[in-house]
C-alpha atoms as a PDB file:
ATOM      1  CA  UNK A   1      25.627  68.771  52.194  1.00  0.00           C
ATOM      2  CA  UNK A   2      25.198  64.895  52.588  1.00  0.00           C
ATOM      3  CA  UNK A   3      24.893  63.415  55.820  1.00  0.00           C
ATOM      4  CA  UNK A   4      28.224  61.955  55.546  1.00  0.00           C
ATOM      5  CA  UNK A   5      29.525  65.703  54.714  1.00  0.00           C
ATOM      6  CA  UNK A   6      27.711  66.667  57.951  1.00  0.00           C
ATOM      7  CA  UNK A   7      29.030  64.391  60.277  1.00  0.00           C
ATOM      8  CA  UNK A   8      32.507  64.682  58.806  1.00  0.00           C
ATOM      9  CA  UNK A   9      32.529  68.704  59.128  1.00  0.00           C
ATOM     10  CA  UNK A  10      30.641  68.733  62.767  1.00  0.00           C
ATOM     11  CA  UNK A  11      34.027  65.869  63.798  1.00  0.00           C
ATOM     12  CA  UNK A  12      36.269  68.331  62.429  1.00  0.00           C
ATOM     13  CA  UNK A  13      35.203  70.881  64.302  1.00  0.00           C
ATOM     14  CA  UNK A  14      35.541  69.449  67.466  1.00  0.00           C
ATOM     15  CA  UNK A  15      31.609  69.336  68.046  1.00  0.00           C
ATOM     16  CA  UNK A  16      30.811  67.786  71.845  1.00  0.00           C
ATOM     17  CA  UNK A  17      28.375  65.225  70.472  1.00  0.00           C
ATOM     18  CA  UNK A  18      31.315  63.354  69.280  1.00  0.00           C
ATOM     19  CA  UNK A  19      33.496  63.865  72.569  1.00  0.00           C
ATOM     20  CA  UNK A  20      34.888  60.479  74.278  1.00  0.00           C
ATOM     21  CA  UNK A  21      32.605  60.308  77.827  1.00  0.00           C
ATOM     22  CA  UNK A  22      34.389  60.528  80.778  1.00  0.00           C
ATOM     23  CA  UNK A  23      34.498  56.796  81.863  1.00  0.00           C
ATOM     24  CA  UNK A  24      33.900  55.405  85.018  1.00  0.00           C
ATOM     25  CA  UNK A  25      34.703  52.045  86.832  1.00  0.00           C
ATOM     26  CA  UNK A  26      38.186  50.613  86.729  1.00  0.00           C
ATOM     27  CA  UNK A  27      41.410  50.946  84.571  1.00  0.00           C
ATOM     28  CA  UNK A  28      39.971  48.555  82.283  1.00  0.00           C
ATOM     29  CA  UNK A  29      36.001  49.520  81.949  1.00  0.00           C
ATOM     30  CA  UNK A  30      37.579  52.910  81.522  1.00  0.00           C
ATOM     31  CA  UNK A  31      39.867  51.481  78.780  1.00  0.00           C
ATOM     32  CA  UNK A  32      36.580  50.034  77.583  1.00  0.00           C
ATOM     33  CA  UNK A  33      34.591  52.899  77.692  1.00  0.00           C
ATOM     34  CA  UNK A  34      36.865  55.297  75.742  1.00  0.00           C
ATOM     35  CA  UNK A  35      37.616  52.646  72.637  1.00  0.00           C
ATOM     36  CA  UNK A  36      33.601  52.491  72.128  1.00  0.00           C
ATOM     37  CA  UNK A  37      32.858  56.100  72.218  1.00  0.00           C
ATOM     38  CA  UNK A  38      35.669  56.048  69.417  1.00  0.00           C
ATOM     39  CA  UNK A  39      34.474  53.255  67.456  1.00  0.00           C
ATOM     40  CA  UNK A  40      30.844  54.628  67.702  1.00  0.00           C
ATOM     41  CA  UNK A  41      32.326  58.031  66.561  1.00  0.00           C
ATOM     42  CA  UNK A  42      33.655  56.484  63.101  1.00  0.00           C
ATOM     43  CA  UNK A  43      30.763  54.078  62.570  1.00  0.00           C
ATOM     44  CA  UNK A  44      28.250  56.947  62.143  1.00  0.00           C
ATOM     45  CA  UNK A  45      30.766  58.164  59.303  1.00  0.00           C
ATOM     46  CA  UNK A  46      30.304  54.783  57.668  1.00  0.00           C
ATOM     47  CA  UNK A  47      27.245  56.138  56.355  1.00  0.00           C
ATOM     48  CA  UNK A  48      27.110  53.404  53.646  1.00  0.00           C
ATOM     49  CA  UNK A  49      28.411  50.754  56.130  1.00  0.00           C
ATOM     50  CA  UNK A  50      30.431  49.595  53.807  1.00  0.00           C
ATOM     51  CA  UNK A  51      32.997  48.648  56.882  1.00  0.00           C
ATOM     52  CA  UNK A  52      30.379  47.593  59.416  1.00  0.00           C
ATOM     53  CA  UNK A  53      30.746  44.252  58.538  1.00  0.00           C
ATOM     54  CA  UNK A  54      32.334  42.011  56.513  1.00  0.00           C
ATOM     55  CA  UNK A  55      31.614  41.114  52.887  1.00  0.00           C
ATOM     56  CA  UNK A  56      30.653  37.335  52.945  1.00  0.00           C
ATOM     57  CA  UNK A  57      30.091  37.456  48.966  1.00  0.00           C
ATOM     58  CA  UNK A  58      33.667  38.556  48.290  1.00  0.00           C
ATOM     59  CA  UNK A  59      35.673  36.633  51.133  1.00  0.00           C
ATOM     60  CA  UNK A  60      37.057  33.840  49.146  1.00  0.00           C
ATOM     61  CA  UNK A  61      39.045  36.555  47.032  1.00  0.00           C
ATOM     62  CA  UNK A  62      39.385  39.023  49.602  1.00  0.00           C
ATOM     63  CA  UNK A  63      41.711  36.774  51.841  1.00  0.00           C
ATOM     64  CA  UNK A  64      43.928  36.087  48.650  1.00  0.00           C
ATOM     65  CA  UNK A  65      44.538  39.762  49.156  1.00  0.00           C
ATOM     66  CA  UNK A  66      43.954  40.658  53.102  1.00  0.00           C
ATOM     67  CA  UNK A  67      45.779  38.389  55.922  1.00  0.00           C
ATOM     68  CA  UNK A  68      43.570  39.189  58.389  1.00  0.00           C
ATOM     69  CA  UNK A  69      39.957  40.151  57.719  1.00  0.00           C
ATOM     70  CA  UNK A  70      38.075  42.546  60.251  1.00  0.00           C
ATOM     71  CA  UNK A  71      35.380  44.810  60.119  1.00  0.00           C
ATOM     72  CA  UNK A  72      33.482  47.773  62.800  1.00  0.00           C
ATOM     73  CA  UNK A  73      31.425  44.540  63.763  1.00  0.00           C
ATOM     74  CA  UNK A  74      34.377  42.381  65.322  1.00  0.00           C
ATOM     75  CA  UNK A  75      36.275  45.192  66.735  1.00  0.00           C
ATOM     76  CA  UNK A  76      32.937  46.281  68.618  1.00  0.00           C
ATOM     77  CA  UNK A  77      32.260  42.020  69.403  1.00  0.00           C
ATOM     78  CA  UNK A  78      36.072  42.450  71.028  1.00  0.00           C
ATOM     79  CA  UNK A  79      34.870  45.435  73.242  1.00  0.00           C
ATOM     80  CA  UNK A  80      31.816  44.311  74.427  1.00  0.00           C
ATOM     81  CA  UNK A  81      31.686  40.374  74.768  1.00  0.00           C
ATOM     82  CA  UNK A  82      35.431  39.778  74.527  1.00  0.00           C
ATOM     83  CA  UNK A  83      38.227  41.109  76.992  1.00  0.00           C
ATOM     84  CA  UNK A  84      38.691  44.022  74.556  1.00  0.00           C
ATOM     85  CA  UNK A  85      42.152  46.095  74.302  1.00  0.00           C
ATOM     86  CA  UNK A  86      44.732  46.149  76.538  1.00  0.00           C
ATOM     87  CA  UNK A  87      46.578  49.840  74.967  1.00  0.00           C
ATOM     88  CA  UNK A  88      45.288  52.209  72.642  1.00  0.00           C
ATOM     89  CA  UNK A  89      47.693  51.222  70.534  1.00  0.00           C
ATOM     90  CA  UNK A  90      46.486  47.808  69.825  1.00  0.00           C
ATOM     91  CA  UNK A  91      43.188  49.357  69.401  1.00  0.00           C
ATOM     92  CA  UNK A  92      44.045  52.079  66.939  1.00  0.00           C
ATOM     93  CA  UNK A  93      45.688  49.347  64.801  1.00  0.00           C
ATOM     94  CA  UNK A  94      42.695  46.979  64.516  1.00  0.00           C
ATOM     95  CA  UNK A  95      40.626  50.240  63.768  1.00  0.00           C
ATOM     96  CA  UNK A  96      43.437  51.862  60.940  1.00  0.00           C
ATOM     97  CA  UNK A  97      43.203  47.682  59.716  1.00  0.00           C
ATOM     98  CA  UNK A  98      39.745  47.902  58.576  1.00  0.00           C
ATOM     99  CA  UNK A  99      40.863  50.623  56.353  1.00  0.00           C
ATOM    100  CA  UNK A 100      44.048  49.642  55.286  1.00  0.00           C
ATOM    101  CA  UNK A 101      42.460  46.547  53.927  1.00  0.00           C
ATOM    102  CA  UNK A 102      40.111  47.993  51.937  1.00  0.00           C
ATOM    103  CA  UNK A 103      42.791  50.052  50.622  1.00  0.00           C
ATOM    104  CA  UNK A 104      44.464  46.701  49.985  1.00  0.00           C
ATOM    105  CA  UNK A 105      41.852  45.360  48.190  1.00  0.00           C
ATOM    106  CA  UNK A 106      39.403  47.566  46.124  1.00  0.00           C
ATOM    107  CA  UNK A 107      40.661  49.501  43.300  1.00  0.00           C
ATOM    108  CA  UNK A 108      40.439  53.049  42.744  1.00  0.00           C
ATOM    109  CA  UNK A 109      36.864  53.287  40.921  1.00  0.00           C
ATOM    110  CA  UNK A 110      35.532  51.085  43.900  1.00  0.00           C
ATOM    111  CA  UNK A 111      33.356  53.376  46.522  1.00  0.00           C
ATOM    112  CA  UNK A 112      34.766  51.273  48.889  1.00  0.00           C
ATOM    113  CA  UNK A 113      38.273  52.822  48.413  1.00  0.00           C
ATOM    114  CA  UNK A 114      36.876  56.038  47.946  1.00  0.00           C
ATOM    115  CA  UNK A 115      35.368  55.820  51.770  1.00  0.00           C
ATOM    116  CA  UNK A 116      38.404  53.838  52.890  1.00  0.00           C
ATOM    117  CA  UNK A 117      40.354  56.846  52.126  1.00  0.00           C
ATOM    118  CA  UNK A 118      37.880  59.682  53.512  1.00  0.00           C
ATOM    119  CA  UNK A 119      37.149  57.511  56.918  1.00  0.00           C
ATOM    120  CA  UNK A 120      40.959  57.359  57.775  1.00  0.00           C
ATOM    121  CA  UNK A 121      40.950  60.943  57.360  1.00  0.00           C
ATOM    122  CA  UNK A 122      38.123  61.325  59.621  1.00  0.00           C
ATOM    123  CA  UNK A 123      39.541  59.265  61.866  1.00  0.00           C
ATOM    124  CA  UNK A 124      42.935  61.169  62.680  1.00  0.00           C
ATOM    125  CA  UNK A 125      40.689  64.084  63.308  1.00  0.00           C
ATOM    126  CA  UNK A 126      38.998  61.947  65.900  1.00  0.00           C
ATOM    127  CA  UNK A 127      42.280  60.730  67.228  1.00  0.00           C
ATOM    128  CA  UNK A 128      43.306  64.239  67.440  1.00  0.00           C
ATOM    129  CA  UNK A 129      40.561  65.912  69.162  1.00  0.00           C
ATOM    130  CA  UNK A 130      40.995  62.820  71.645  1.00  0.00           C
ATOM    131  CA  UNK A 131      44.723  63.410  71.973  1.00  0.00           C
ATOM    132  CA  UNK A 132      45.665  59.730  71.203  1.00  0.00           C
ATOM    133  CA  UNK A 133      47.497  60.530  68.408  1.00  0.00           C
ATOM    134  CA  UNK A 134      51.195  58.772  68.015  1.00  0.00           C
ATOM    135  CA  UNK A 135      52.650  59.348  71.577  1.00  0.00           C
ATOM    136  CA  UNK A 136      49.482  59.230  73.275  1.00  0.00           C
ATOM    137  CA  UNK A 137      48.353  56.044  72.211  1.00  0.00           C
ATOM    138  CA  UNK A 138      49.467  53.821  74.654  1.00  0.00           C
ATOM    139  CA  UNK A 139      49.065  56.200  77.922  1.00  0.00           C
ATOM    140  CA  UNK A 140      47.796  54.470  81.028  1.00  0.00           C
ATOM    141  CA  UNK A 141      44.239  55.426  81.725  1.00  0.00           C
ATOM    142  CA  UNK A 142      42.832  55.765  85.157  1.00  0.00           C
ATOM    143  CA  UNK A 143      39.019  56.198  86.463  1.00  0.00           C
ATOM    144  CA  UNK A 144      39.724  59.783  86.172  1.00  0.00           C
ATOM    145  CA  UNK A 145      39.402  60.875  81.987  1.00  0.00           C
ATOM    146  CA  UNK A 146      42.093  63.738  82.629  1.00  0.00           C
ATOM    147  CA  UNK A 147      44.632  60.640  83.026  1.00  0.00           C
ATOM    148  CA  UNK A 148      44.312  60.905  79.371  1.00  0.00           C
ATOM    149  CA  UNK A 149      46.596  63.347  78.789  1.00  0.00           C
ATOM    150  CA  UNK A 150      49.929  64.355  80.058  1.00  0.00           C
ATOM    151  CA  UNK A 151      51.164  65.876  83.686  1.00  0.00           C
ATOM    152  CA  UNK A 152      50.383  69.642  84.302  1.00  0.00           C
ATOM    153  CA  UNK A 153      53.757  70.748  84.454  1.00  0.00           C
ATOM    154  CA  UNK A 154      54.676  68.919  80.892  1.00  0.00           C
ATOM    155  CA  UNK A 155      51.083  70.520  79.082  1.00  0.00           C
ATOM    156  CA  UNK A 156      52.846  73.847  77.615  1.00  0.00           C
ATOM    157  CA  UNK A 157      55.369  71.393  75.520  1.00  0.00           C
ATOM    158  CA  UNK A 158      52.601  69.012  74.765  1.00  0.00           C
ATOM    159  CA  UNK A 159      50.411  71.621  73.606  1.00  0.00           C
ATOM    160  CA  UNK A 160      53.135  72.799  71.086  1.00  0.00           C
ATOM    161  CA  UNK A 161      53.496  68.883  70.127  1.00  0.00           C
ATOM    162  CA  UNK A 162      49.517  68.835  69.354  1.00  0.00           C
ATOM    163  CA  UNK A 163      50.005  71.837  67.435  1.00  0.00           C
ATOM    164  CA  UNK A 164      52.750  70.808  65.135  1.00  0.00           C
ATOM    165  CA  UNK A 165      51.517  67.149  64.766  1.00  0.00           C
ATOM    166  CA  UNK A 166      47.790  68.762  64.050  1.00  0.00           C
ATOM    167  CA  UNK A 167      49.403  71.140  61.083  1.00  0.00           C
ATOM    168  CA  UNK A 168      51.408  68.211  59.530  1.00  0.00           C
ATOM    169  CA  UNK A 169      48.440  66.054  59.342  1.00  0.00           C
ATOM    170  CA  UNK A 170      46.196  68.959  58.475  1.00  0.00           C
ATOM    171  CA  UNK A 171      48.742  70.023  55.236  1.00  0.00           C
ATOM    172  CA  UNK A 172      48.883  66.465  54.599  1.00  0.00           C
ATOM    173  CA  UNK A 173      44.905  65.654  54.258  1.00  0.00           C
ATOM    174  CA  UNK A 174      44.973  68.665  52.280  1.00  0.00           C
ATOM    175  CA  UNK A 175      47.453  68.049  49.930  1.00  0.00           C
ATOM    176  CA  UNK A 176      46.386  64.193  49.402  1.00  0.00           C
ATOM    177  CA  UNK A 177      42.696  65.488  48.921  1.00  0.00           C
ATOM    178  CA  UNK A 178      44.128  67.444  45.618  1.00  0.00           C
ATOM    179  CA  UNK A 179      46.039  63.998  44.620  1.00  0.00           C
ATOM    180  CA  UNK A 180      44.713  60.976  42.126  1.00  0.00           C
ATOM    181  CA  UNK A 181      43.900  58.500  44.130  1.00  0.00           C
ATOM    182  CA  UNK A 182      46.499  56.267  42.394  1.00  0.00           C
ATOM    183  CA  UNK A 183      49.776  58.756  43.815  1.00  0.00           C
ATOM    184  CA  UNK A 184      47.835  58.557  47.397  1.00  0.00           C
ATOM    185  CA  UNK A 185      47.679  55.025  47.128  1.00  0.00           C
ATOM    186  CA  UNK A 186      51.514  55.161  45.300  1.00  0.00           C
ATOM    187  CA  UNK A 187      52.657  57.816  48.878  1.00  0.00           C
ATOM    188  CA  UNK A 188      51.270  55.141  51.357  1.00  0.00           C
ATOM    189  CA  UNK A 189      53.164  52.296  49.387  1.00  0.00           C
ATOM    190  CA  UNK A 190      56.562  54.131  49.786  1.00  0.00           C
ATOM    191  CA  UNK A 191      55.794  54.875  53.002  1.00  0.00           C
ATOM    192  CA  UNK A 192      55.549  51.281  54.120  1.00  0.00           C
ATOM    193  CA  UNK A 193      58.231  50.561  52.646  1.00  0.00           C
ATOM    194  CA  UNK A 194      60.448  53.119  54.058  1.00  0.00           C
ATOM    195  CA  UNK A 195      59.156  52.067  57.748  1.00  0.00           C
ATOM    196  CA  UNK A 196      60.294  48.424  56.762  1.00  0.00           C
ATOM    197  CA  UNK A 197      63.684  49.304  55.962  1.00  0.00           C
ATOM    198  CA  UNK A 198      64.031  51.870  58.799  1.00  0.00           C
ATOM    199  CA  UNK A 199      62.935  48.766  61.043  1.00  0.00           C
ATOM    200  CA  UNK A 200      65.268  46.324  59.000  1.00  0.00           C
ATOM    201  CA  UNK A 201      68.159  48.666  59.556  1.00  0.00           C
ATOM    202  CA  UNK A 202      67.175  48.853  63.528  1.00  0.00           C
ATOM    203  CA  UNK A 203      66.904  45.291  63.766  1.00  0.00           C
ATOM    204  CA  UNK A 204      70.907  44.877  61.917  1.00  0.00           C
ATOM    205  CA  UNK A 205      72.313  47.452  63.805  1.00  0.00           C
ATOM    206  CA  UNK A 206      71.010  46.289  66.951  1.00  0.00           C
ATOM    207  CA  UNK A 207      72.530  42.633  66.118  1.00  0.00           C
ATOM    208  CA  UNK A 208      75.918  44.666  65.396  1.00  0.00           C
ATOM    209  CA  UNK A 209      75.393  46.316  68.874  1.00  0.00           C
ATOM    210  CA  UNK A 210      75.123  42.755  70.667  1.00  0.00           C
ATOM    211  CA  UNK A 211      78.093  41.496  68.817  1.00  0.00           C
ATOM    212  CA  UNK A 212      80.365  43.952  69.603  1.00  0.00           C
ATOM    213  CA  UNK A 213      79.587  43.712  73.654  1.00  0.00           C
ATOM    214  CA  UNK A 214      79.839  40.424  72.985  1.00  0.00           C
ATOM    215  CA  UNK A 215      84.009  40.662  71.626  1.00  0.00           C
ATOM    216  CA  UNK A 216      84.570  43.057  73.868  1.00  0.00           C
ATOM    217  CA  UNK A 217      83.218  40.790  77.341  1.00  0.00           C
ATOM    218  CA  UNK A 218      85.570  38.201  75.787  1.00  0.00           C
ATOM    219  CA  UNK A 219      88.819  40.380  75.525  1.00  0.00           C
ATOM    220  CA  UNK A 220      88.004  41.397  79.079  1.00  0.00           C
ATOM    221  CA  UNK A 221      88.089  37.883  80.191  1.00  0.00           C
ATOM    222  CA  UNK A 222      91.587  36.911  77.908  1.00  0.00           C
ATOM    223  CA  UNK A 223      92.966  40.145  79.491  1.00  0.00           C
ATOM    224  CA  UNK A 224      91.915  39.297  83.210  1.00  0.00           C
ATOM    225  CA  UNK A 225      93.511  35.345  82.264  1.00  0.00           C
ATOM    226  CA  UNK A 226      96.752  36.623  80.705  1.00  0.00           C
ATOM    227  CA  UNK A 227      97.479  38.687  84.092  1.00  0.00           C
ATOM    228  CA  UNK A 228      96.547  35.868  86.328  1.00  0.00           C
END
């Protein structure tokens, strides 16, 4: 087993070594504290740091491809000598950016693409065992870690939520693991798209929504004139 293997397997299984640290200090230094335990987590599974920083020799053709270029190195330059992340959200994005661009870029021989692909696996499992996956990304954190997660009386239903959202992304990573690389690469495209047109659609029928308040404040006002 390879030390990548290692690492990978010991994440998956939910060993404490990679555990987020209960943080101390206030809303934000908590904030803080959480988003580098995660970033630390995936960096030791860049064994070959191919994502630590970015590629100066191919830059001039990577941004004909990438629209914005990031690496491990600027996300952890935004933590620590920036005013890092205000949600997990925007965190998680920078973070799922890194691999999406390599995706973006390298072609399907590359190692790159290869670890591009195996790192954003690795990193839903961290998400997971965190419980900052979908939902739980942008909850407010407090100096107390248990903030983290939801209320006492809700944890039953977001236990089953875990469980359900852990399966699908489980039978998923299993079933893209037995895939060419080209029909993973082909899923994510279709994906994207379908997520643009869902938000397209939102976007129209939220116009058609303001439209028709709009006609119907103005036959309110004829009506109210016509009785005066």
């Amino acid at each position: 087993m390879d030390e990548h293997t290692a690492k990978r397997s010991r994440v998956s299984e939910g060993d404490s070594s990679y555990a987020c640290p209960v943080p101390e200090g206030s809303p934000e230094d908590s904030l803080r504290a959480v988003h580098l335990a995660l970033l630390s987590q995936i960096e030791q599974l860049d064994t070959n740091k191919y994502f630590h920083e970015l590629d100066e020799s191919i830059m001039d053709d990577y941004r004909k491809h990438v629209r914005q270029p990031i690496s491990f190195a600027i996300i952890r330059a935004k933590l620590t000598d920036g005013e890092g992340y205000d949600t997990h959200a925007a965190f998680i994005q920078d973070v799922e950016m890194v691999f999406g661009n390599a995706i973006a870029y390298f072609r399907e021989k590359d190692p790159q693409l290869v670890a591009a692909l195996e790192l954003r696996q690795d990193w839903e499992n961290i998400l997971i065992e965190a419980d900052l996956m979908e939902g739980d990304a942008d909850v407010y954190v407090s100096t107390e870690y248990d903030d983290l997660f939801e209320d006492e009386e809700e944890e039953d239903s977001d236990d089953a939520d875990l469980g359900e959202n852990l399966q699908s992304v489980q039978e998923k990573m299993l079933e893209e693991a037995t895939m060419p690389l080209t029909d993973v690469i082909d899923r994510m495209s279709r994906e994207a798209n379908d997520v643009q047109a869902r938000s397209a659609a939102e976007i129209e029928e939220l116009g058609s929504g303001e439209e028709d308040d709009e006609l119907d404040s103005n036959e309110d006002f004829t009506g109210s004139s016509d009785e005066e």
